[in-house]
Protein backbone atom coordinates (compact mmCIF):
# COMPACT_ATOMS: atom_id res chain seq x y z
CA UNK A 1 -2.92 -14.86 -9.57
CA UNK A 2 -1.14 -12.70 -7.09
CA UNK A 3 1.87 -10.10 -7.25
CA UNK A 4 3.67 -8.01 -4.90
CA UNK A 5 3.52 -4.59 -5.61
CA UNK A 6 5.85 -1.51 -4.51
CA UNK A 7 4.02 2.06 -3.76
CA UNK A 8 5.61 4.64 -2.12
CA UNK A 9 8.80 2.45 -0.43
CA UNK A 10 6.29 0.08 0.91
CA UNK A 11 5.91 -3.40 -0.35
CA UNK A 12 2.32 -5.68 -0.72
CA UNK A 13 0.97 -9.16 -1.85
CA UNK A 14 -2.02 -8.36 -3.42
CA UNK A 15 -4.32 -11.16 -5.30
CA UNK A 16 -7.96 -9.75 -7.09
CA UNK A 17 -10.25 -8.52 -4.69
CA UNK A 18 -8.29 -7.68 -1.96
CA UNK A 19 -8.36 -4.14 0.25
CA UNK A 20 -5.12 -2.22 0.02
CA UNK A 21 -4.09 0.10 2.59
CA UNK A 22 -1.93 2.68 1.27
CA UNK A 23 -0.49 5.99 2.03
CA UNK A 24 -2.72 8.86 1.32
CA UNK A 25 -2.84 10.40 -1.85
CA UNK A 26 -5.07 13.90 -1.93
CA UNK A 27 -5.20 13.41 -5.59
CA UNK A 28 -7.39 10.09 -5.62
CA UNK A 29 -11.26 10.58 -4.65
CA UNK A 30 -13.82 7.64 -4.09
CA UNK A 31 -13.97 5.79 -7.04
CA UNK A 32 -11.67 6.33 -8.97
CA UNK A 33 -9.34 3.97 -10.83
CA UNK A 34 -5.84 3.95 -9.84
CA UNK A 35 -3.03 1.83 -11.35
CA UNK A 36 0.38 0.48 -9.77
CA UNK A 37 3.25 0.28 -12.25
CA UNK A 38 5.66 -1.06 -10.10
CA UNK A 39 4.82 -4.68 -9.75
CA UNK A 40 7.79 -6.42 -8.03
CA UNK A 41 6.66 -9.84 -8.61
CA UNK A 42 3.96 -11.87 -10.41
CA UNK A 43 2.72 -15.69 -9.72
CA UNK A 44 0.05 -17.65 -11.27
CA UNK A 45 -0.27 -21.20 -10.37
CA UNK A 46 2.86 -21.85 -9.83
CA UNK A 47 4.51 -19.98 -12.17
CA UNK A 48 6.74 -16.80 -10.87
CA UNK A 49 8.05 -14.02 -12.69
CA UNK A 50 10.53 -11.95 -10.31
CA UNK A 51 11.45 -8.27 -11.68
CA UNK A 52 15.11 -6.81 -11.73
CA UNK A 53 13.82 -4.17 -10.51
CA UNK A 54 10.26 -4.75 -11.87
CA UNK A 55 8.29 -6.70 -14.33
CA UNK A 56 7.92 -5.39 -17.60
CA UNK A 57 4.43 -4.80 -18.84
CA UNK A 58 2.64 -5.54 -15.98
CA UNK A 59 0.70 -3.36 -13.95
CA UNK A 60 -2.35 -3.72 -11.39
CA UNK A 61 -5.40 -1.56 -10.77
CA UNK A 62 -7.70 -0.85 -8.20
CA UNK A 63 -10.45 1.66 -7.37
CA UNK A 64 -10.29 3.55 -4.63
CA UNK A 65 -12.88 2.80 -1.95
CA UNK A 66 -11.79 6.30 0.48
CA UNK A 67 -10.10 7.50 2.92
CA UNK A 68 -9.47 7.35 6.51
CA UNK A 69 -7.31 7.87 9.79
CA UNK A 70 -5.67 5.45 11.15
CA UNK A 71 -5.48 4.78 15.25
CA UNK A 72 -3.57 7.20 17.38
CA UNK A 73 0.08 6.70 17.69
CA UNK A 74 0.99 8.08 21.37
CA UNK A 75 4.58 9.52 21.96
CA UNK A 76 5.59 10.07 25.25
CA UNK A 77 9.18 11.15 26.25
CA UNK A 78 10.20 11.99 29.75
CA UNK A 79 13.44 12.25 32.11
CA UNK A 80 13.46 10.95 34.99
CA UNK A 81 13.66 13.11 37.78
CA UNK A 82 13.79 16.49 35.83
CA UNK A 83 10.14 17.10 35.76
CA UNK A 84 10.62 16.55 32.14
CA UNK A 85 7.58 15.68 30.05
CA UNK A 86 6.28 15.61 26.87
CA UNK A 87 3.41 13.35 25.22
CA UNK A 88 2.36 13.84 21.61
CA UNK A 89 -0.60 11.97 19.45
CA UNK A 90 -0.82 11.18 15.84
CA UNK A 91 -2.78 10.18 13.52
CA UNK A 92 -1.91 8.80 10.15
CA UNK A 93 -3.93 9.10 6.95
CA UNK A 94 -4.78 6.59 4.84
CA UNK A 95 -6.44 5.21 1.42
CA UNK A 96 -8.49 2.26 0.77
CA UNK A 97 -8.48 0.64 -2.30
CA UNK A 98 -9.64 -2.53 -3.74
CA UNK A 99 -7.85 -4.64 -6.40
CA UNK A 100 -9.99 -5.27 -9.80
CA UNK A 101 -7.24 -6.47 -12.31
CA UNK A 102 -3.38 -7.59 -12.66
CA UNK A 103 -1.93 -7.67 -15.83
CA UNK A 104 0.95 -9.26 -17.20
CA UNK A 105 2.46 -12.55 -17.84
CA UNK A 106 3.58 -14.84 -15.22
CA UNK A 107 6.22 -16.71 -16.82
């Protein structure tokens, strides 16, 4: 069983057991149990059930595993032969979190 799940503007195929990525949230700590209500599409063997905009009644969970940063994004803007230069790092936060259920009917 799989489904593709929306969280935050950003889409993901997740089946059970899989790591998520996501966006940080400050309000989830290690361990607990999150749930995604907006579950774009569902499949199980074979069967699809595609949302207008979402599925009804289905949902998937996870539990969060932590948080982390993720690698440096470097910025660097110059013009050319102004002496003109400016270079700028970043570093995104993220959340883990592992899938334990999905829920619904794929039919």
């Amino acid at each position: 069983m799989f489904a593709v799940i929306s969280d935050r503007g950003r889409q993901a195929t997740v089946h059970l057991g899989d790591v998520v990525v996501c966006d940080y949230r400050s309000g989830w700590k290690s361990g607990d149990a999150v749930t995604f209500d907006q579950v774009l599409l569902m499949g199980n063997e074979g069967e699809v059930s595609v949302g207008q905009p979402t599925v009804a009644g289905a949902q998937v969970t996870g539990e969060v595993l932590g948080h982390f940063k993720g690698e440096k994004e470097v910025v660097f803007r110059f013009k050319r032969r102004k002496n003109v230069r400016s270079k700028r790092g970043h570093r995104q936060d993220h959340t883990r979190v592992r899938i334990t259920g999905i829920e619904g009917s794929a039919s």
